[in-house]
Protein backbone atom coordinates (compact mmCIF):
# COMPACT_ATOMS: atom_id res chain seq x y z
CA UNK A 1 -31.40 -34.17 1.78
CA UNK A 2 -32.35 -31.10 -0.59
CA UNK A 3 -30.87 -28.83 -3.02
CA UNK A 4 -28.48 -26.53 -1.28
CA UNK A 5 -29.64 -23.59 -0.06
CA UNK A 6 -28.98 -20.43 -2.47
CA UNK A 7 -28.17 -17.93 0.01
CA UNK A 8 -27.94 -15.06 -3.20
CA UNK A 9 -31.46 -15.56 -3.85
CA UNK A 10 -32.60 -15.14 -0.13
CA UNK A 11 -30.11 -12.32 -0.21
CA UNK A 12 -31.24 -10.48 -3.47
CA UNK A 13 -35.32 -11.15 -2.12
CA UNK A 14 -34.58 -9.48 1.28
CA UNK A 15 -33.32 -6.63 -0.27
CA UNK A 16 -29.54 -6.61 0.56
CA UNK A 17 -27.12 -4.97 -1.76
CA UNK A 18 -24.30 -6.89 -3.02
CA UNK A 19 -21.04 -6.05 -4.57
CA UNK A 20 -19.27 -8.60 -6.85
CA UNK A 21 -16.77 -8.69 -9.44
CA UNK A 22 -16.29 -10.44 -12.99
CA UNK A 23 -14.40 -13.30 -13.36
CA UNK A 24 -12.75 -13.88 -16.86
CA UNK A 25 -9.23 -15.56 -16.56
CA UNK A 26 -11.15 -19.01 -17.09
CA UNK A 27 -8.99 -20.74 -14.71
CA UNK A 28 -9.94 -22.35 -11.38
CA UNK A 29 -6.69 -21.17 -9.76
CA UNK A 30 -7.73 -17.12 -10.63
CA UNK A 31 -11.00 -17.88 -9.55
CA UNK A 32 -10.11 -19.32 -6.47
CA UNK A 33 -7.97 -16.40 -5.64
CA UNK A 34 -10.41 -14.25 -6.34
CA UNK A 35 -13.08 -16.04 -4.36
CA UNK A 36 -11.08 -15.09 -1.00
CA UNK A 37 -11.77 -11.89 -1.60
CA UNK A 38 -14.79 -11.25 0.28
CA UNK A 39 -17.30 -10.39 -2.88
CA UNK A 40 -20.71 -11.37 -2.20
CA UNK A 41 -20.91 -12.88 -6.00
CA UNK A 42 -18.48 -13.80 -8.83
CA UNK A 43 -19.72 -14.00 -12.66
CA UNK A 44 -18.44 -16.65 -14.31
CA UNK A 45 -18.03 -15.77 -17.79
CA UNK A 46 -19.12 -17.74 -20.48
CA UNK A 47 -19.94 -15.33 -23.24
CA UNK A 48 -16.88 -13.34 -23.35
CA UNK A 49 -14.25 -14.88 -21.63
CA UNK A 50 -12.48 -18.20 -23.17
CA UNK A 51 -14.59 -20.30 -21.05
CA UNK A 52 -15.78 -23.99 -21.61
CA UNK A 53 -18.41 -26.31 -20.00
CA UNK A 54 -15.30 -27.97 -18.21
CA UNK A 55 -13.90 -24.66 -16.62
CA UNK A 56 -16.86 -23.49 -15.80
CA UNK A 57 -17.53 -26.66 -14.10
CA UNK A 58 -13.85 -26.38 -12.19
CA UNK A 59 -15.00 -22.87 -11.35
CA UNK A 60 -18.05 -23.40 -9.50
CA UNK A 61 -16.25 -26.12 -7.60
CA UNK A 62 -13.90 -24.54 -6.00
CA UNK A 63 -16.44 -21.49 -5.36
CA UNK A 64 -18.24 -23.94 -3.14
CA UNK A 65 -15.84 -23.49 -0.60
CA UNK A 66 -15.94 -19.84 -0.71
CA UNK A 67 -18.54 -17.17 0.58
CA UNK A 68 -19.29 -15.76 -3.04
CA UNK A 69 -22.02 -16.73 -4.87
CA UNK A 70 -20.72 -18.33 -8.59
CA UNK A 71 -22.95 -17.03 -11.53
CA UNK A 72 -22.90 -18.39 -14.20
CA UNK A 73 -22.84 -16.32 -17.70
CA UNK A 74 -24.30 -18.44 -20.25
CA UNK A 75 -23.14 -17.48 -23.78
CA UNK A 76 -26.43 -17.85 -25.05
CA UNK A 77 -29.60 -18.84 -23.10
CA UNK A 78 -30.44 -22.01 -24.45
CA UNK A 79 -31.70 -25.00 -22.77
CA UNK A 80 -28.43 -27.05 -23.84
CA UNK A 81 -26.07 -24.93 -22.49
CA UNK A 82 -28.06 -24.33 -19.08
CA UNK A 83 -28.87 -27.67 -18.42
CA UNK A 84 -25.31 -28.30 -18.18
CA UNK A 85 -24.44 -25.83 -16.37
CA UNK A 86 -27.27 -26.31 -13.39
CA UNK A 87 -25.70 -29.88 -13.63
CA UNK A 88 -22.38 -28.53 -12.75
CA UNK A 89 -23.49 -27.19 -9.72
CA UNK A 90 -24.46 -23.50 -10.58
CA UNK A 91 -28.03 -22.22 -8.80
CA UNK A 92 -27.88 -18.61 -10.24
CA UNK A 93 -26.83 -17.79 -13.97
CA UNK A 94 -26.90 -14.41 -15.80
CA UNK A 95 -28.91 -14.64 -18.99
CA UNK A 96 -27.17 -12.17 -21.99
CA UNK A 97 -29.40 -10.54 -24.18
CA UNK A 98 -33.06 -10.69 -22.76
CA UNK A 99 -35.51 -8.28 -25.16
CA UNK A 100 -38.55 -9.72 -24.28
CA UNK A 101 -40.88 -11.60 -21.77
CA UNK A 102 -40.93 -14.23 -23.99
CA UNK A 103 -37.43 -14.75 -23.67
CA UNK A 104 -37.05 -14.70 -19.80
CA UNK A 105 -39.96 -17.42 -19.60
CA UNK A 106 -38.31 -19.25 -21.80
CA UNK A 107 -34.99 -19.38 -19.80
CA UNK A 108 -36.83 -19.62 -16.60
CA UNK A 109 -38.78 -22.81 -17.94
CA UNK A 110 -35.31 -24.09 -18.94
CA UNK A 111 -34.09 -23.74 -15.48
CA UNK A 112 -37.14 -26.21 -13.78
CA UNK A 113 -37.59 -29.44 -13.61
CA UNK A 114 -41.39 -30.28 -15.22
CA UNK A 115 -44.39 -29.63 -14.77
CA UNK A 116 -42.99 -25.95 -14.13
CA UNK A 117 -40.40 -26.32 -16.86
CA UNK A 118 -38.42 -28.62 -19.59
CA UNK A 119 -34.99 -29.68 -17.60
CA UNK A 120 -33.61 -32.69 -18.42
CA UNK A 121 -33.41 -35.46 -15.20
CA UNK A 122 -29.71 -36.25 -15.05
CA UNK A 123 -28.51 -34.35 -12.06
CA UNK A 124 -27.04 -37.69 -10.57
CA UNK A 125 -23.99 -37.28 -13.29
CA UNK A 126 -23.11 -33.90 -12.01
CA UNK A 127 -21.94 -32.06 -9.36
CA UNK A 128 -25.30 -30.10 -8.45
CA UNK A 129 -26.98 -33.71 -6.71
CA UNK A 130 -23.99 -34.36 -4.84
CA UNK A 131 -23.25 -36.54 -7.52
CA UNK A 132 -26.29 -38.97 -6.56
CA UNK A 133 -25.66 -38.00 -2.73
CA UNK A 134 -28.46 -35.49 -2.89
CA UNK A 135 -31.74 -38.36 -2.94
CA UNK A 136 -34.25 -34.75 -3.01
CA UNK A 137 -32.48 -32.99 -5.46
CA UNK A 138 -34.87 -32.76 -8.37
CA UNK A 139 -37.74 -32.72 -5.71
CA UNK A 140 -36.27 -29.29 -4.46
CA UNK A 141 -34.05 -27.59 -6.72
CA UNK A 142 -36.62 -25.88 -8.28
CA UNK A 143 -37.33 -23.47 -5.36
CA UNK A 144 -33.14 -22.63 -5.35
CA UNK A 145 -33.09 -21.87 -9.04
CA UNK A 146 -32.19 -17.83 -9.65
CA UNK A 147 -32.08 -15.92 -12.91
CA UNK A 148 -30.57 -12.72 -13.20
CA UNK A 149 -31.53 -11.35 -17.05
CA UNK A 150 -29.15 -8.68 -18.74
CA UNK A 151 -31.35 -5.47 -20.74
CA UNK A 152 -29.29 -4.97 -22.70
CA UNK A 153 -30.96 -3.14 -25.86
CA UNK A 154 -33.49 -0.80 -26.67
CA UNK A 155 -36.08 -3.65 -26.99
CA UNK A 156 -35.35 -4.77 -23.61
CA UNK A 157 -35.98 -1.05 -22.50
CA UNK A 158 -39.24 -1.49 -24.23
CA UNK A 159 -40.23 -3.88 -23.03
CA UNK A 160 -38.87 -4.14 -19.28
CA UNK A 161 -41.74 -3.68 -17.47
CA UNK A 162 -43.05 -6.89 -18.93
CA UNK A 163 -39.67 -8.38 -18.47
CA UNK A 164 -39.74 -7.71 -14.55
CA UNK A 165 -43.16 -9.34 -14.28
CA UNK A 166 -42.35 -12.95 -15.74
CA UNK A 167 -42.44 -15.38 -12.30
CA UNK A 168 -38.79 -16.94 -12.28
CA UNK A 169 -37.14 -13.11 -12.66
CA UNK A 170 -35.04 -12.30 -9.56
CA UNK A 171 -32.88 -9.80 -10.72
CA UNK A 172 -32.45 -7.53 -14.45
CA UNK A 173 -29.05 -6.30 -14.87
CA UNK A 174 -27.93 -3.76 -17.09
CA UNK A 175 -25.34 -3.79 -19.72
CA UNK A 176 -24.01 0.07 -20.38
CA UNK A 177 -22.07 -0.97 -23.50
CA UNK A 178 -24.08 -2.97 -25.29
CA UNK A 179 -27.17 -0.88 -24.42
CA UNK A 180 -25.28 2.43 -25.83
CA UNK A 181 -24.03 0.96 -29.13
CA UNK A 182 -27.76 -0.11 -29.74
CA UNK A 183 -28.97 3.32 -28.87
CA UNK A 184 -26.31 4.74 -31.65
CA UNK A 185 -24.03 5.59 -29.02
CA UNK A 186 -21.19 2.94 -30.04
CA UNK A 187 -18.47 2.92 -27.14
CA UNK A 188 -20.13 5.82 -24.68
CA UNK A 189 -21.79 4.51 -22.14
CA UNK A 190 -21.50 7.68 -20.67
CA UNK A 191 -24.02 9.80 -23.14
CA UNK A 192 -26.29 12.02 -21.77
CA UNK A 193 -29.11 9.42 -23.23
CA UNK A 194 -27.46 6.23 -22.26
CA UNK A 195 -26.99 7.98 -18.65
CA UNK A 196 -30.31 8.75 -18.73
CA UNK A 197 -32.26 5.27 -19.70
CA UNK A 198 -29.96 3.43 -17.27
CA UNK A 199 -31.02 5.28 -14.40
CA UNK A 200 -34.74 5.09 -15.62
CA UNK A 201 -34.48 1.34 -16.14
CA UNK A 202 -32.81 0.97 -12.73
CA UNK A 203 -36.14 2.73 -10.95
CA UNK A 204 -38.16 0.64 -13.06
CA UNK A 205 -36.88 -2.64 -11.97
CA UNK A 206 -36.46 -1.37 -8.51
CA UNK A 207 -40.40 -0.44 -8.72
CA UNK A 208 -40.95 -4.07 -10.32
CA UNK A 209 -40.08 -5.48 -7.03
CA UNK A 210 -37.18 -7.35 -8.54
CA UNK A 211 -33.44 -6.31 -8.01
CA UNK A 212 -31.77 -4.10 -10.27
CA UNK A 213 -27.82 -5.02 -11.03
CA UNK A 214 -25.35 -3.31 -13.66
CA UNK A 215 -21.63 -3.17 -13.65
CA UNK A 216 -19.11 -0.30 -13.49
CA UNK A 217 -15.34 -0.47 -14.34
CA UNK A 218 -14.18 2.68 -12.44
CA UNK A 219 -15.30 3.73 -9.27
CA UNK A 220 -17.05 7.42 -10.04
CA UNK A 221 -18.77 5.22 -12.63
CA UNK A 222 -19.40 2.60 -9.73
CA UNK A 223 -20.36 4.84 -7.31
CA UNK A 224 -23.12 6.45 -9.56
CA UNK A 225 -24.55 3.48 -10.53
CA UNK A 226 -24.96 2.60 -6.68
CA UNK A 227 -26.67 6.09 -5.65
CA UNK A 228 -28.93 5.00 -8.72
CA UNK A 229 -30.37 2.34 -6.55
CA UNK A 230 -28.47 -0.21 -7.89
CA UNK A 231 -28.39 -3.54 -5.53
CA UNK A 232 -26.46 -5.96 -7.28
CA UNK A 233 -23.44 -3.69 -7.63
CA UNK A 234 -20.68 -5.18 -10.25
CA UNK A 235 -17.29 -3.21 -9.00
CA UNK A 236 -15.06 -4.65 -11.36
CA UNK A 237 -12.87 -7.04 -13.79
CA UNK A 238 -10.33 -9.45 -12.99
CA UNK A 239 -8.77 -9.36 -16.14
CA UNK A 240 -8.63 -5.56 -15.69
CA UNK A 241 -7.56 -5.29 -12.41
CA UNK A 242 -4.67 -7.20 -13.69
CA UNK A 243 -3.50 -5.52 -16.41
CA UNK A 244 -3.94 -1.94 -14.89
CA UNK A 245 -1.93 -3.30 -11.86
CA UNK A 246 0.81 -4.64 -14.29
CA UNK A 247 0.58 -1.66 -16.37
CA UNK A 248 0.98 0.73 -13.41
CA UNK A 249 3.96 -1.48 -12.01
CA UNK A 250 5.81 -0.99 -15.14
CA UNK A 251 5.30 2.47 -15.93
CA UNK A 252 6.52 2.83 -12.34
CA UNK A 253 9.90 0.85 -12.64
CA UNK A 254 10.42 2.49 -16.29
CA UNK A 255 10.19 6.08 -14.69
């Protein structure tokens, strides 16, 4: 037996867009709801969210059993944290703040067993070998790993190009607010400028032959992004959908 097919990898190589949706309750029970939803991915959220190693774990789970992909959001990308987390069953993470080359060959090293990278060999405790079931695991997990890097600064602007060329790279994904406060524009993502780069850096990855990803809250945002060429395609927030549904509900009643 091998390492599970990652069907988001094949997916993101052959070109296909995908629409998913962030995932930031930190509960299995959300997640679960959310994975019968039909998205072709769910980010797990680990840098933001109130996440631990343990809900994360519960999260990817119970995403087994569903059709989207669970991505993992490290909260940094250090070997530590994604060791544990490939142990826990996730193929495909989202790296935060990625400014060079160096950095995403780091990560991807971090992701591989040796002589291609530094993993640690104890799969068999965790959920990603079957839990020992999986005899070929370390053999062929390798070849399922998936890295999706965010650009989220002018550095990683700079240096993108370089970026999209490190072996291990299958996706860059842009992050509109943290790119705009480190272009001066604190809060507007929608400057001119910030407009402006994002759409560049979208063409450039695109070009790069890896896929380009960002995420939009609303959908003329949304929609922009994806007639920018955008193939991973983030449509929205759990935590937001909620509270704007709740919000609306009341101001309803109250009226």
């Amino acid at each position: 037996m091998s390492a599970p097919l990652n069907r988001f990898k094949t997916a993101l190589a052959a070109g296909q867009p995908l629409v998913g949706c962030w995932a930031g309750f930190a509960d299995a029970y959300a997640t679960e709801i959310l994975g019968t939803a039909g998205f072709d991915w769910l980010i797990l959220d680990g840098e933001h969210a109130p996440n631990t190693l343990q809900t994360l774990s519960a999260q990817i789970g119970i995403l087994q059993a569903s059709s989207s992909e669970a991505i993992v959001r490290v909260p940094v990308a250090e070997d530590w944290i994604i060791k544990q987390v490939l142990d826990a069953g996730a193929q495909t993470l989202l790296a935060p703040m990625v400014d060079t080359a160096a950095d995403a060959e780091r990560i991807v090293r971090a992701m591989r067993y040796p002589p291609e990278g530094v993993r640690g060999s104890g799969a068999a405790l965790g959920r990603a070998s079957g839990f020992g079931a999986v005899p070929d695991y370390i053999a062929t997990a390798n070849d399922q790993m998936c890295l999706v890097v965010q650009i989220e600064s002018v550095a990683a602007l700079d240096n993108l190009d370089a970026i999209c060329a490190v072996d291990g790279v299958d996706a860059a994904f842009i992050g509109p607010s943290d790119l705009a406060n480190d272009m001066g524009y604190r809060g507007d993502a929608n400057h001119p400028e910030v407009r402006a780069a994002m759409q560049d850096a979208l063409a450039r990855i695109r070009a790069a032959g890896k896929a380009p990803g960002i995420l939009g809250i609303d959908a003329q945002t949304t929609r922009t992004y994806r007639d920018w060429g955008a193939q991973m395609l983030g449509v929205g927030i759990d935590v937001l959908l909620f509270a704007n549904a709740a919000r609306a509900l009341a101001r309803n009643w109250q009226a």
